[in-house]
C-alpha atoms as a PDB file:
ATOM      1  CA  UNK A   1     -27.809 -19.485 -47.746  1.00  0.00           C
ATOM      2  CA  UNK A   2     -25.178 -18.688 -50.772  1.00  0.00           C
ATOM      3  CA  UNK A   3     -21.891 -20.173 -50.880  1.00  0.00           C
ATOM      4  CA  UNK A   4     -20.728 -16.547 -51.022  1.00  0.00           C
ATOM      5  CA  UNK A   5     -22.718 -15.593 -47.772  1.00  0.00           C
ATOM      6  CA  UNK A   6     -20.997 -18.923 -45.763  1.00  0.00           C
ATOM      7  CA  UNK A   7     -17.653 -17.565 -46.972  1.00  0.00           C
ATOM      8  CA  UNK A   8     -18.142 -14.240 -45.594  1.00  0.00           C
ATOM      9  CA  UNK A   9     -19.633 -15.418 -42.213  1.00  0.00           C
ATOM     10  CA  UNK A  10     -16.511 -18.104 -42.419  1.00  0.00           C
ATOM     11  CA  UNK A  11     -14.100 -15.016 -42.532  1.00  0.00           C
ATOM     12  CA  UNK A  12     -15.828 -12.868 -40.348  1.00  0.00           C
ATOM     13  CA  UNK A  13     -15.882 -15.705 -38.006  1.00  0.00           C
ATOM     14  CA  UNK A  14     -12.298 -16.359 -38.575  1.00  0.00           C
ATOM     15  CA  UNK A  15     -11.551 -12.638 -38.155  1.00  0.00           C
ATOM     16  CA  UNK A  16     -12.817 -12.287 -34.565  1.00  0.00           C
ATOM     17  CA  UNK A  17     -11.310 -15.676 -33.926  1.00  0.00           C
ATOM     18  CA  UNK A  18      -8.226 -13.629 -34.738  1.00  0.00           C
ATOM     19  CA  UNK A  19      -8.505 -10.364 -32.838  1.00  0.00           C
ATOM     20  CA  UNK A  20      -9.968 -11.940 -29.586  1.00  0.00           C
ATOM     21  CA  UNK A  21      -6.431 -13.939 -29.641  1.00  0.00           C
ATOM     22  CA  UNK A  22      -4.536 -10.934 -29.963  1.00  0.00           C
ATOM     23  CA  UNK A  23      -7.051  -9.022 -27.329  1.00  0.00           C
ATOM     24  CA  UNK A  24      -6.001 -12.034 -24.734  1.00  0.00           C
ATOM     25  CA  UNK A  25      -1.830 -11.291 -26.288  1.00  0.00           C
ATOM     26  CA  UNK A  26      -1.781  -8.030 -25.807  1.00  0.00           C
ATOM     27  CA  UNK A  27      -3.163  -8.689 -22.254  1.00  0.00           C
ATOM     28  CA  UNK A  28      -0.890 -11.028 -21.403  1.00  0.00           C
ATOM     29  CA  UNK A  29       2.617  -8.954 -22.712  1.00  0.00           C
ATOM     30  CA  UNK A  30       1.231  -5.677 -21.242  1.00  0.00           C
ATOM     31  CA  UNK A  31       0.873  -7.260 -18.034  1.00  0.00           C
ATOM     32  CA  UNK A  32       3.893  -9.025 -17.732  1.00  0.00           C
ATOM     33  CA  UNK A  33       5.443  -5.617 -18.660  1.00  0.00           C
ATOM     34  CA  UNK A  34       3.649  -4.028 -15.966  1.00  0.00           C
ATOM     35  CA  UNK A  35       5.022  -6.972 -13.069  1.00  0.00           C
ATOM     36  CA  UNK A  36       8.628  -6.555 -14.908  1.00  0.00           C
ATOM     37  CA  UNK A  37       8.489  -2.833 -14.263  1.00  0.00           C
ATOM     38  CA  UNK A  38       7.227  -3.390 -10.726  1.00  0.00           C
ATOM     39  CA  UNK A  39       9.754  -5.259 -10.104  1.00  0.00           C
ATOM     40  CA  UNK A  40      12.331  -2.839 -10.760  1.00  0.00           C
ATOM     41  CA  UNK A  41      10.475   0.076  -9.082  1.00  0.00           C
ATOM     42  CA  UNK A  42      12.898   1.446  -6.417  1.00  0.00           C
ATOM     43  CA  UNK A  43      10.281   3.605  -4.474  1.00  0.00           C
ATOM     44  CA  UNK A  44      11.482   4.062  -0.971  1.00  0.00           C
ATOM     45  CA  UNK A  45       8.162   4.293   1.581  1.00  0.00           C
ATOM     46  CA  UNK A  46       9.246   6.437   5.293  1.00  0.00           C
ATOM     47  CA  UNK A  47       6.477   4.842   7.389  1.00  0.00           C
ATOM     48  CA  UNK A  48       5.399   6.362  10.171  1.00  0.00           C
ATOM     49  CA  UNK A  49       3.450   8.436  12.223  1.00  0.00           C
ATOM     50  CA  UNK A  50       3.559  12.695  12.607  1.00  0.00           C
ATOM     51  CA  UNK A  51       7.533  12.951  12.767  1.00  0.00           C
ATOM     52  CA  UNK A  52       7.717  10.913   9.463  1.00  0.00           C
ATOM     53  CA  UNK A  53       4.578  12.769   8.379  1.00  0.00           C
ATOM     54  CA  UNK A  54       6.043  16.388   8.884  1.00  0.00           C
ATOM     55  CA  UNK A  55       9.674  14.702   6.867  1.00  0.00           C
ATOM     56  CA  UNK A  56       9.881  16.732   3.593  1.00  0.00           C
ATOM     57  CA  UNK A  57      11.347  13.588   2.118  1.00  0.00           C
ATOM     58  CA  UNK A  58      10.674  14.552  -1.681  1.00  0.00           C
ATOM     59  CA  UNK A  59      12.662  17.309  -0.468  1.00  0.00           C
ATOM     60  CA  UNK A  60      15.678  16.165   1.662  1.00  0.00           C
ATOM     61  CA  UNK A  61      15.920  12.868  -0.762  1.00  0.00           C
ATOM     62  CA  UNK A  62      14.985  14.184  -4.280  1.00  0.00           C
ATOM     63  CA  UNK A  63      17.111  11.977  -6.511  1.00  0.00           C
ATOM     64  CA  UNK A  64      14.924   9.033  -5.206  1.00  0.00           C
ATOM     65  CA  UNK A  65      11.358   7.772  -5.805  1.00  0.00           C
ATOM     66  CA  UNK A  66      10.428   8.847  -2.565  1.00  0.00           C
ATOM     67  CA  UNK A  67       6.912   8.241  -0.586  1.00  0.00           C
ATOM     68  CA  UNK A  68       5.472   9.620   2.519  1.00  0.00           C
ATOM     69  CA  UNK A  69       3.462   7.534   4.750  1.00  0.00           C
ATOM     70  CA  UNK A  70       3.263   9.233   7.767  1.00  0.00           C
ATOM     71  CA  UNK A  71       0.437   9.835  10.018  1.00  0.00           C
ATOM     72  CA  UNK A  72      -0.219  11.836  12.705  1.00  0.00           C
ATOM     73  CA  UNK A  73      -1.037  10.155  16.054  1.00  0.00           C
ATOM     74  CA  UNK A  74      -0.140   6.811  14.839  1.00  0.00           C
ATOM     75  CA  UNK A  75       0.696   3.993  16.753  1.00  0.00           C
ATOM     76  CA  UNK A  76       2.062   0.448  15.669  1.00  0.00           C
ATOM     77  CA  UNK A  77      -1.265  -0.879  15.226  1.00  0.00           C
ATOM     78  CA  UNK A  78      -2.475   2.004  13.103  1.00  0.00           C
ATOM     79  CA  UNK A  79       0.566   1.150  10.556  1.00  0.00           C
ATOM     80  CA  UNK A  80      -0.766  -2.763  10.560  1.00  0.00           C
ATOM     81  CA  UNK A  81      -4.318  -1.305   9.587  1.00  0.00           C
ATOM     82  CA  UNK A  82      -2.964   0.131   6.684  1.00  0.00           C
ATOM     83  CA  UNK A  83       0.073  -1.264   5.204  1.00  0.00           C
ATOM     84  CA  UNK A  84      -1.657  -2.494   2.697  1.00  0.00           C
ATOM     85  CA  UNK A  85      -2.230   0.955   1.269  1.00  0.00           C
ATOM     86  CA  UNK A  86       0.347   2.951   2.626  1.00  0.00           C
ATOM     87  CA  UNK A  87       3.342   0.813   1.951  1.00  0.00           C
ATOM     88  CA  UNK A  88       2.848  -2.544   0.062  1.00  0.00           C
ATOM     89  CA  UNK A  89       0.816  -0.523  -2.724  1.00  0.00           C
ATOM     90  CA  UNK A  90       3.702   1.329  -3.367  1.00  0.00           C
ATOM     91  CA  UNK A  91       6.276  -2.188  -3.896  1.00  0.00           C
ATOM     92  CA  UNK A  92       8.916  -0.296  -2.005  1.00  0.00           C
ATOM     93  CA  UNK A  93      12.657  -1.834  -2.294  1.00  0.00           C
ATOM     94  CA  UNK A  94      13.688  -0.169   0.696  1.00  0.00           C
ATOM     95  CA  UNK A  95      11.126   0.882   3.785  1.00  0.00           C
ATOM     96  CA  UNK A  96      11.764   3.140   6.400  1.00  0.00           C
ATOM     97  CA  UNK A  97       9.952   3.104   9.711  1.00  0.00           C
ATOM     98  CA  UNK A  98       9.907   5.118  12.998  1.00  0.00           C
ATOM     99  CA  UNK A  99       7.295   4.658  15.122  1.00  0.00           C
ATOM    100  CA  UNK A 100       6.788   3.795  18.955  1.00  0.00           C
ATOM    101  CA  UNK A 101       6.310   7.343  20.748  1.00  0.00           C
ATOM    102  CA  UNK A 102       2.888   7.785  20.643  1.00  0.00           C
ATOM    103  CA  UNK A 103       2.384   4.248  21.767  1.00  0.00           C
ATOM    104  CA  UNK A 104       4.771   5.107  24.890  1.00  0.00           C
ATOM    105  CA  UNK A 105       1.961   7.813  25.105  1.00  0.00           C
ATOM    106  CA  UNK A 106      -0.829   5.942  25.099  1.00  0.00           C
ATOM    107  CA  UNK A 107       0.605   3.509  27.713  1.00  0.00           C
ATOM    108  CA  UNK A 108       1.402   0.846  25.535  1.00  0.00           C
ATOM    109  CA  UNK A 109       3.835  -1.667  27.118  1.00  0.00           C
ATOM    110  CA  UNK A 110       7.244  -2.502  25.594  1.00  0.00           C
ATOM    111  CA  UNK A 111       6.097  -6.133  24.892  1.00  0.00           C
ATOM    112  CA  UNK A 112       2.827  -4.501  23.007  1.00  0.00           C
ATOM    113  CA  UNK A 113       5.053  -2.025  21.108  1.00  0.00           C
ATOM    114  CA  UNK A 114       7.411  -5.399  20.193  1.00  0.00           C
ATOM    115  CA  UNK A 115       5.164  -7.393  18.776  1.00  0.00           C
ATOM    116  CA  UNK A 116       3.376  -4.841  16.785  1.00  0.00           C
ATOM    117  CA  UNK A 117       6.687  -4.012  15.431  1.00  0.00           C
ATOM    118  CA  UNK A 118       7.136  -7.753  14.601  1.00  0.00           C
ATOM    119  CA  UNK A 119       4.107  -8.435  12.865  1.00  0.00           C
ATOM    120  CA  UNK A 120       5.049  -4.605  10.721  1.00  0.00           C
ATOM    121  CA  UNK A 121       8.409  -6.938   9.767  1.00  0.00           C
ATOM    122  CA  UNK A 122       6.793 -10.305   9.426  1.00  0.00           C
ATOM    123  CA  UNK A 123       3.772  -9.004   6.776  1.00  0.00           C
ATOM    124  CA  UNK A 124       6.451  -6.547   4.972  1.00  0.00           C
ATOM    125  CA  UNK A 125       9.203  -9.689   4.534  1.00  0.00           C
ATOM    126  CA  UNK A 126       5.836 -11.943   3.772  1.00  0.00           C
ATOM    127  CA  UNK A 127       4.136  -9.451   0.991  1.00  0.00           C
ATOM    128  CA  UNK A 128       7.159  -7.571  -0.181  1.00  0.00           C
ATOM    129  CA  UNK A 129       9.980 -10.076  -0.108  1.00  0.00           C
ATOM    130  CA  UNK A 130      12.814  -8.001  -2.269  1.00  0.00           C
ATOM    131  CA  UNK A 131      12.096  -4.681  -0.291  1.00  0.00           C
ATOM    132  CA  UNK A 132      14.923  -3.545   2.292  1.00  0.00           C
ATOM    133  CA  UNK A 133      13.772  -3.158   5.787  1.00  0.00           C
ATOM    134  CA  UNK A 134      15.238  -0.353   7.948  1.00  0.00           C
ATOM    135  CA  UNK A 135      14.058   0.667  11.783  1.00  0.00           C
ATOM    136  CA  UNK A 136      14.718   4.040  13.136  1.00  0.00           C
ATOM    137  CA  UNK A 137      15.458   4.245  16.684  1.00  0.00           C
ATOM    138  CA  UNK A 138      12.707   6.454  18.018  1.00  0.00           C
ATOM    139  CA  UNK A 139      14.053   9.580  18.591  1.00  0.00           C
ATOM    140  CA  UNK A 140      14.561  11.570  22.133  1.00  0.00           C
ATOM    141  CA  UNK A 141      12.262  14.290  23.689  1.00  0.00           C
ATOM    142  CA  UNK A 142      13.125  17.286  25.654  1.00  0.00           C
ATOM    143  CA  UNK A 143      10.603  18.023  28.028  1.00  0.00           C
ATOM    144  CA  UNK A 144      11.956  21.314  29.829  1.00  0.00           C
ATOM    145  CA  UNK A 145      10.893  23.142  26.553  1.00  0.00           C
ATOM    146  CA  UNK A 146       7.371  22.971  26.557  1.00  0.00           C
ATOM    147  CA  UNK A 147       6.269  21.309  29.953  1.00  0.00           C
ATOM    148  CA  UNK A 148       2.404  22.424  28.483  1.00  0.00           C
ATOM    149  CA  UNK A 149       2.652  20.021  25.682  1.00  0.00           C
ATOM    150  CA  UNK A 150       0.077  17.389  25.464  1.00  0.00           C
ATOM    151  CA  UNK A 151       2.212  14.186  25.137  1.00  0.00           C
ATOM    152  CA  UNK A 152       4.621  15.656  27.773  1.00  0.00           C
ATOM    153  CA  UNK A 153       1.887  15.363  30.593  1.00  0.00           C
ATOM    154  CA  UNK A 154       2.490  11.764  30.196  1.00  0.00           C
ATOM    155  CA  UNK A 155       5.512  11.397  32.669  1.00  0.00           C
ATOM    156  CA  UNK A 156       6.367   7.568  30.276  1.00  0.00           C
ATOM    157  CA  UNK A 157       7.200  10.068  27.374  1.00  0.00           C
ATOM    158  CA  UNK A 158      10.591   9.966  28.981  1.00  0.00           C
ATOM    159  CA  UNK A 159      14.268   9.342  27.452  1.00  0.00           C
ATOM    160  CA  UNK A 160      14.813   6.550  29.979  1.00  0.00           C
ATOM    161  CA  UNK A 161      11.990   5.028  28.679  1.00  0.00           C
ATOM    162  CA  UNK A 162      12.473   5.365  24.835  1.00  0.00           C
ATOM    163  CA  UNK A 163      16.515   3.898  25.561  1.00  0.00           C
ATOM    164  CA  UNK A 164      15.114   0.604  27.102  1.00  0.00           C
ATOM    165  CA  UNK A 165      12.837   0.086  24.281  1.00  0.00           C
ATOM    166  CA  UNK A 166      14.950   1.364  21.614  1.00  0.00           C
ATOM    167  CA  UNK A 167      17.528  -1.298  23.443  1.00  0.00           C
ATOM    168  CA  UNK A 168      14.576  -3.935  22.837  1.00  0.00           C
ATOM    169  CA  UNK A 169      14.030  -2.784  19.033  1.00  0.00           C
ATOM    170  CA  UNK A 170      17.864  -2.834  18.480  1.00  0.00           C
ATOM    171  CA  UNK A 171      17.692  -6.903  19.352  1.00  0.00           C
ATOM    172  CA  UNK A 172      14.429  -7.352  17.166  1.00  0.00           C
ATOM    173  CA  UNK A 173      16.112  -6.409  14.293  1.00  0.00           C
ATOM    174  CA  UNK A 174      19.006  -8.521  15.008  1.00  0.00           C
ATOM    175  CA  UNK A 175      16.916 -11.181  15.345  1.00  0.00           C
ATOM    176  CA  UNK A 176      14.803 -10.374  12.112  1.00  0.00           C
ATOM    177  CA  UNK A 177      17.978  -9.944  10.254  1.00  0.00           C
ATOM    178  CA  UNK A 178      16.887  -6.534   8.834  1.00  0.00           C
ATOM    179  CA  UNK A 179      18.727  -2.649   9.452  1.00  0.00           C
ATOM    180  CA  UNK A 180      18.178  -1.025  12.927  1.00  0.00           C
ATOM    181  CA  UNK A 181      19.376   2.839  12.820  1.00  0.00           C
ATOM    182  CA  UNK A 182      20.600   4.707  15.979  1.00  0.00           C
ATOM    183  CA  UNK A 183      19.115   8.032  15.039  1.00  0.00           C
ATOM    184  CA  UNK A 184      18.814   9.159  18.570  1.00  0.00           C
ATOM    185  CA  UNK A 185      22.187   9.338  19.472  1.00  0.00           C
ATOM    186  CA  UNK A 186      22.506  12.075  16.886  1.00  0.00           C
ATOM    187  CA  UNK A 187      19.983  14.409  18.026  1.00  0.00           C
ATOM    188  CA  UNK A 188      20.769  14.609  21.857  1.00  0.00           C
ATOM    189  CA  UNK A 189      22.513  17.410  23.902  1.00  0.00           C
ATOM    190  CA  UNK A 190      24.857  17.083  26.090  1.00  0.00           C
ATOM    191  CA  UNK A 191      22.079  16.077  29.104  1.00  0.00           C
ATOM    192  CA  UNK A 192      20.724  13.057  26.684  1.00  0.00           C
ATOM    193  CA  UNK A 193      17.975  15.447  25.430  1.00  0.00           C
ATOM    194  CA  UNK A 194      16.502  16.069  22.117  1.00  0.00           C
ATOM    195  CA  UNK A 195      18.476  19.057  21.408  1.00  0.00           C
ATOM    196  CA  UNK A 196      16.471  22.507  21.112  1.00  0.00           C
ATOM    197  CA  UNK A 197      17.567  23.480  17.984  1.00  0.00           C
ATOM    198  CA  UNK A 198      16.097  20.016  16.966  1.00  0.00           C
ATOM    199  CA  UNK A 199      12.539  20.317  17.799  1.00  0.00           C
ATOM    200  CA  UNK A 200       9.994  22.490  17.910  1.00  0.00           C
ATOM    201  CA  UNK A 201       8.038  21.941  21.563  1.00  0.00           C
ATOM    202  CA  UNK A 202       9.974  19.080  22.803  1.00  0.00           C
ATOM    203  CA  UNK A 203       8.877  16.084  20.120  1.00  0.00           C
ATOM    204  CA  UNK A 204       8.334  17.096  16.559  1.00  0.00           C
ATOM    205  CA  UNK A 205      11.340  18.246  14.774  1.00  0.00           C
ATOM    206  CA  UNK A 206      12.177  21.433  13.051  1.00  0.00           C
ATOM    207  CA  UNK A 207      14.015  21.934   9.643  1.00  0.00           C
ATOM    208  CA  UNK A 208      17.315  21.707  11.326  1.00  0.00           C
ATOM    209  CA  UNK A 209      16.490  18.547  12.908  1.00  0.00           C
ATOM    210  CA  UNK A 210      15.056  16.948   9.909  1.00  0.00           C
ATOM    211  CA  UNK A 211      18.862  17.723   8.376  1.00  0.00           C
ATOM    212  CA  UNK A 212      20.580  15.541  10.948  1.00  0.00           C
ATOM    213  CA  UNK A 213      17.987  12.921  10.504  1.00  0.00           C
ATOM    214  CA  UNK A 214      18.741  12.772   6.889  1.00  0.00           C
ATOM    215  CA  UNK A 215      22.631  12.759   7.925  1.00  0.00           C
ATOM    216  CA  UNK A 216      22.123  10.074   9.377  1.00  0.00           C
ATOM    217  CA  UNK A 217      19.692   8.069   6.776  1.00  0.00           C
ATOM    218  CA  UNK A 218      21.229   9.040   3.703  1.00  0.00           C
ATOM    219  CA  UNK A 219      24.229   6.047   3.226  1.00  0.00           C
ATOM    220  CA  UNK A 220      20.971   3.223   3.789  1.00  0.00           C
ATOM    221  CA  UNK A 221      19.464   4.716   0.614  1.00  0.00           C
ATOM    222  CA  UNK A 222      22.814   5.266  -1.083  1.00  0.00           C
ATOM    223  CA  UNK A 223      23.507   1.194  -0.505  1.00  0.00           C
END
Protein backbone atom coordinates (compact mmCIF):
# COMPACT_ATOMS: atom_id res chain seq x y z
CA UNK A 1 0.00 0.00 0.00
CA UNK A 2 1.12 3.83 -0.90
CA UNK A 3 2.00 6.21 1.67
CA UNK A 4 -0.74 8.30 0.06
CA UNK A 5 -3.39 5.42 0.40
CA UNK A 6 -2.36 4.98 4.50
CA UNK A 7 -2.91 8.74 4.75
CA UNK A 8 -6.27 8.67 3.35
CA UNK A 9 -7.45 5.52 5.30
CA UNK A 10 -5.59 7.46 8.43
CA UNK A 11 -8.06 10.44 7.82
CA UNK A 12 -10.94 8.61 6.94
CA UNK A 13 -10.33 6.67 10.01
CA UNK A 14 -9.81 9.75 11.96
CA UNK A 15 -12.95 11.27 10.41
CA UNK A 16 -15.44 8.67 11.70
CA UNK A 17 -13.45 8.66 14.90
CA UNK A 18 -14.75 12.22 14.84
CA UNK A 19 -18.42 12.06 13.91
CA UNK A 20 -19.22 8.89 16.02
CA UNK A 21 -18.01 11.31 19.06
CA UNK A 22 -20.24 13.92 18.10
CA UNK A 23 -23.16 11.16 17.22
CA UNK A 24 -22.69 9.98 21.13
CA UNK A 25 -22.63 14.41 21.97
CA UNK A 26 -25.40 15.18 20.36
CA UNK A 27 -27.09 12.20 22.16
CA UNK A 28 -26.10 13.04 25.27
CA UNK A 29 -27.14 17.19 25.12
CA UNK A 30 -30.43 16.31 23.33
CA UNK A 31 -31.30 14.08 26.02
CA UNK A 32 -30.46 15.97 28.85
CA UNK A 33 -32.56 18.68 27.10
CA UNK A 34 -35.35 16.41 26.83
CA UNK A 35 -35.15 15.38 31.06
CA UNK A 36 -34.61 19.37 31.62
CA UNK A 37 -37.82 20.04 29.74
CA UNK A 38 -39.59 17.20 31.53
CA UNK A 39 -38.83 18.50 34.36
CA UNK A 40 -40.46 21.67 33.91
CA UNK A 41 -43.57 20.19 32.20
CA UNK A 42 -46.57 21.41 34.30
CA UNK A 43 -49.21 18.95 32.80
CA UNK A 44 -51.96 18.49 35.28
CA UNK A 45 -53.48 14.60 34.92
CA UNK A 46 -57.62 14.43 36.47
CA UNK A 47 -57.52 10.68 37.21
CA UNK A 48 -60.38 8.95 37.41
CA UNK A 49 -63.09 6.97 36.39
CA UNK A 50 -66.55 8.13 34.15
CA UNK A 51 -67.23 11.47 36.22
CA UNK A 52 -63.56 12.54 35.53
CA UNK A 53 -63.95 10.94 32.10
CA UNK A 54 -67.14 12.99 31.04
CA UNK A 55 -64.90 16.48 32.76
CA UNK A 56 -64.31 18.74 29.69
CA UNK A 57 -61.12 19.73 31.44
CA UNK A 58 -59.30 21.18 28.21
CA UNK A 59 -62.36 23.10 28.38
CA UNK A 60 -63.17 24.33 31.95
CA UNK A 61 -59.14 24.68 32.56
CA UNK A 62 -57.74 25.88 29.16
CA UNK A 63 -54.83 28.05 30.25
CA UNK A 64 -53.26 24.76 31.62
CA UNK A 65 -51.58 21.67 30.10
CA UNK A 66 -54.41 19.72 30.93
CA UNK A 67 -54.92 15.68 30.61
CA UNK A 68 -57.84 13.45 30.90
CA UNK A 69 -57.54 10.14 32.41
CA UNK A 70 -60.77 9.09 33.12
CA UNK A 71 -62.42 5.86 32.62
CA UNK A 72 -65.61 4.66 32.71
CA UNK A 73 -66.46 1.95 35.29
CA UNK A 74 -63.24 2.29 37.01
CA UNK A 75 -62.45 1.30 40.28
CA UNK A 76 -59.20 1.91 42.46
CA UNK A 77 -57.60 -1.07 41.20
CA UNK A 78 -58.27 -0.28 37.56
CA UNK A 79 -56.25 3.19 38.15
CA UNK A 80 -53.19 0.94 39.76
CA UNK A 81 -53.31 -1.18 36.42
CA UNK A 82 -52.62 1.70 34.53
CA UNK A 83 -50.90 4.53 36.08
CA UNK A 84 -48.17 3.86 34.37
CA UNK A 85 -49.78 5.03 31.16
CA UNK A 86 -52.41 7.16 32.18
CA UNK A 87 -50.65 9.36 34.63
CA UNK A 88 -46.84 8.84 35.21
CA UNK A 89 -46.35 8.99 31.25
CA UNK A 90 -47.60 12.25 31.30
CA UNK A 91 -44.85 13.63 34.44
CA UNK A 92 -47.76 15.54 35.87
CA UNK A 93 -46.77 18.37 38.60
CA UNK A 94 -50.07 18.35 39.97
CA UNK A 95 -52.64 15.09 39.85
CA UNK A 96 -56.10 15.09 40.43
CA UNK A 97 -58.06 12.04 41.49
CA UNK A 98 -61.72 11.08 42.26
CA UNK A 99 -62.51 7.78 42.42
CA UNK A 100 -64.31 5.35 44.98
CA UNK A 101 -68.10 5.16 43.71
CA UNK A 102 -68.04 2.46 41.56
CA UNK A 103 -66.07 0.50 44.06
CA UNK A 104 -68.98 1.33 46.72
CA UNK A 105 -70.89 -0.35 43.74
CA UNK A 106 -69.21 -3.23 43.36
CA UNK A 107 -69.23 -3.93 47.15
CA UNK A 108 -65.88 -3.04 47.83
CA UNK A 109 -65.25 -2.45 51.57
CA UNK A 110 -63.95 0.87 52.96
CA UNK A 111 -60.66 -0.83 54.08
CA UNK A 112 -60.34 -2.24 50.23
CA UNK A 113 -61.18 1.22 48.80
CA UNK A 114 -58.27 2.64 51.50
CA UNK A 115 -55.63 0.82 50.63
CA UNK A 116 -56.08 0.97 46.96
CA UNK A 117 -56.13 4.61 47.42
CA UNK A 118 -52.82 4.28 49.37
CA UNK A 119 -50.89 2.33 47.11
CA UNK A 120 -52.46 5.22 44.05
CA UNK A 121 -50.40 7.80 46.65
CA UNK A 122 -47.50 5.62 47.57
CA UNK A 123 -46.46 4.67 43.59
CA UNK A 124 -47.38 8.46 42.47
CA UNK A 125 -44.99 10.06 45.53
CA UNK A 126 -42.48 6.92 44.61
CA UNK A 127 -42.38 7.49 40.55
CA UNK A 128 -43.32 11.11 40.34
CA UNK A 129 -41.75 12.72 43.37
CA UNK A 130 -42.17 16.69 42.35
CA UNK A 131 -45.89 16.15 41.20
CA UNK A 132 -48.69 17.68 43.59
CA UNK A 133 -51.16 15.22 44.86
CA UNK A 134 -54.81 16.28 45.29
CA UNK A 135 -57.97 13.83 46.37
CA UNK A 136 -61.45 14.75 45.55
CA UNK A 137 -63.99 13.81 47.97
CA UNK A 138 -66.26 11.53 46.00
CA UNK A 139 -69.11 13.31 45.21
CA UNK A 140 -72.97 12.69 46.44
CA UNK A 141 -75.81 10.84 44.55
CA UNK A 142 -79.43 11.54 44.42
CA UNK A 143 -81.29 8.55 44.08
CA UNK A 144 -85.07 9.82 43.94
CA UNK A 145 -84.21 10.95 40.31
CA UNK A 146 -83.74 7.94 38.54
CA UNK A 147 -84.61 4.98 40.98
CA UNK A 148 -84.12 2.73 37.37
CA UNK A 149 -80.51 3.52 37.24
CA UNK A 150 -78.14 0.69 37.29
CA UNK A 151 -75.72 1.70 40.13
CA UNK A 152 -78.78 2.95 42.13
CA UNK A 153 -80.14 -0.72 42.55
CA UNK A 154 -77.23 -1.08 44.76
CA UNK A 155 -78.85 0.22 48.09
CA UNK A 156 -74.50 0.92 49.36
CA UNK A 157 -74.56 3.67 46.58
CA UNK A 158 -75.86 5.76 49.42
CA UNK A 159 -74.74 9.37 50.82
CA UNK A 160 -74.34 7.86 54.29
CA UNK A 161 -72.08 5.64 52.90
CA UNK A 162 -69.87 7.90 50.64
CA UNK A 163 -69.62 10.54 54.10
CA UNK A 164 -68.02 7.70 56.23
CA UNK A 165 -65.57 6.93 53.62
CA UNK A 166 -64.99 10.29 52.38
CA UNK A 167 -64.43 10.85 56.43
CA UNK A 168 -61.77 7.88 56.06
CA UNK A 169 -60.10 9.49 52.78
CA UNK A 170 -60.07 12.96 54.52
CA UNK A 171 -57.56 11.23 57.37
CA UNK A 172 -55.49 9.36 54.57
CA UNK A 173 -54.49 12.36 53.18
CA UNK A 174 -53.64 13.85 56.40
CA UNK A 175 -51.66 11.17 57.06
CA UNK A 176 -49.96 11.10 53.51
CA UNK A 177 -49.37 14.75 53.82
CA UNK A 178 -50.90 15.47 50.36
CA UNK A 179 -54.40 17.86 49.42
CA UNK A 180 -57.84 16.28 50.26
CA UNK A 181 -60.79 18.46 48.55
CA UNK A 182 -64.37 18.59 50.01
CA UNK A 183 -66.11 18.74 46.68
CA UNK A 184 -69.24 17.20 47.99
CA UNK A 185 -70.28 19.67 50.22
CA UNK A 186 -70.68 21.92 47.21
CA UNK A 187 -72.94 19.95 45.17
CA UNK A 188 -75.66 18.92 47.79
CA UNK A 189 -79.27 20.27 48.30
CA UNK A 190 -80.67 21.14 51.06
CA UNK A 191 -81.62 17.14 52.00
CA UNK A 192 -77.64 16.23 51.60
CA UNK A 193 -78.36 15.18 47.96
CA UNK A 194 -76.53 15.64 44.81
CA UNK A 195 -78.50 18.49 43.66
CA UNK A 196 -80.71 17.94 40.37
CA UNK A 197 -79.50 20.58 38.49
CA UNK A 198 -76.09 18.80 39.14
CA UNK A 199 -76.53 15.52 37.57
CA UNK A 200 -77.99 13.96 34.99
CA UNK A 201 -79.78 10.48 36.48
CA UNK A 202 -78.62 10.71 39.96
CA UNK A 203 -74.51 10.15 39.52
CA UNK A 204 -72.90 11.61 36.48
CA UNK A 205 -72.88 15.29 36.33
CA UNK A 206 -74.23 17.71 33.85
CA UNK A 207 -72.56 20.96 32.47
CA UNK A 208 -73.80 22.90 35.38
CA UNK A 209 -72.38 20.56 37.77
CA UNK A 210 -69.08 20.26 36.14
CA UNK A 211 -69.03 24.39 36.78
CA UNK A 212 -69.23 24.02 40.54
CA UNK A 213 -66.72 21.28 40.44
CA UNK A 214 -64.32 23.53 38.75
CA UNK A 215 -65.36 26.32 41.46
CA UNK A 216 -64.24 24.45 43.65
CA UNK A 217 -60.80 23.01 41.97
CA UNK A 218 -59.67 25.99 40.36
CA UNK A 219 -57.40 27.86 43.44
CA UNK A 220 -55.33 24.04 43.72
CA UNK A 221 -54.24 24.66 40.11
CA UNK A 222 -53.86 28.41 40.55
CA UNK A 223 -51.25 27.55 43.68
Amino acid sequence: MSKTKKILLIIIASLLMILALLSILLNIYYNNKIHSLKIQDENVVFFGDSITAGYNVKEFFDQYKVVNSGVGGDITEDLINRIDIDLYDYNPSKVFILIGINDINHNKSDNEILNNIKIIIKGIKQNRKNANIYIESIYPVNRTIDPNYGMIQNQEVNNKRVQELNKKIKKLCNIENITYINVFDSLIDKDGNLKQAYTKEGIHLTDLGYHKVTEVIKKYLEN
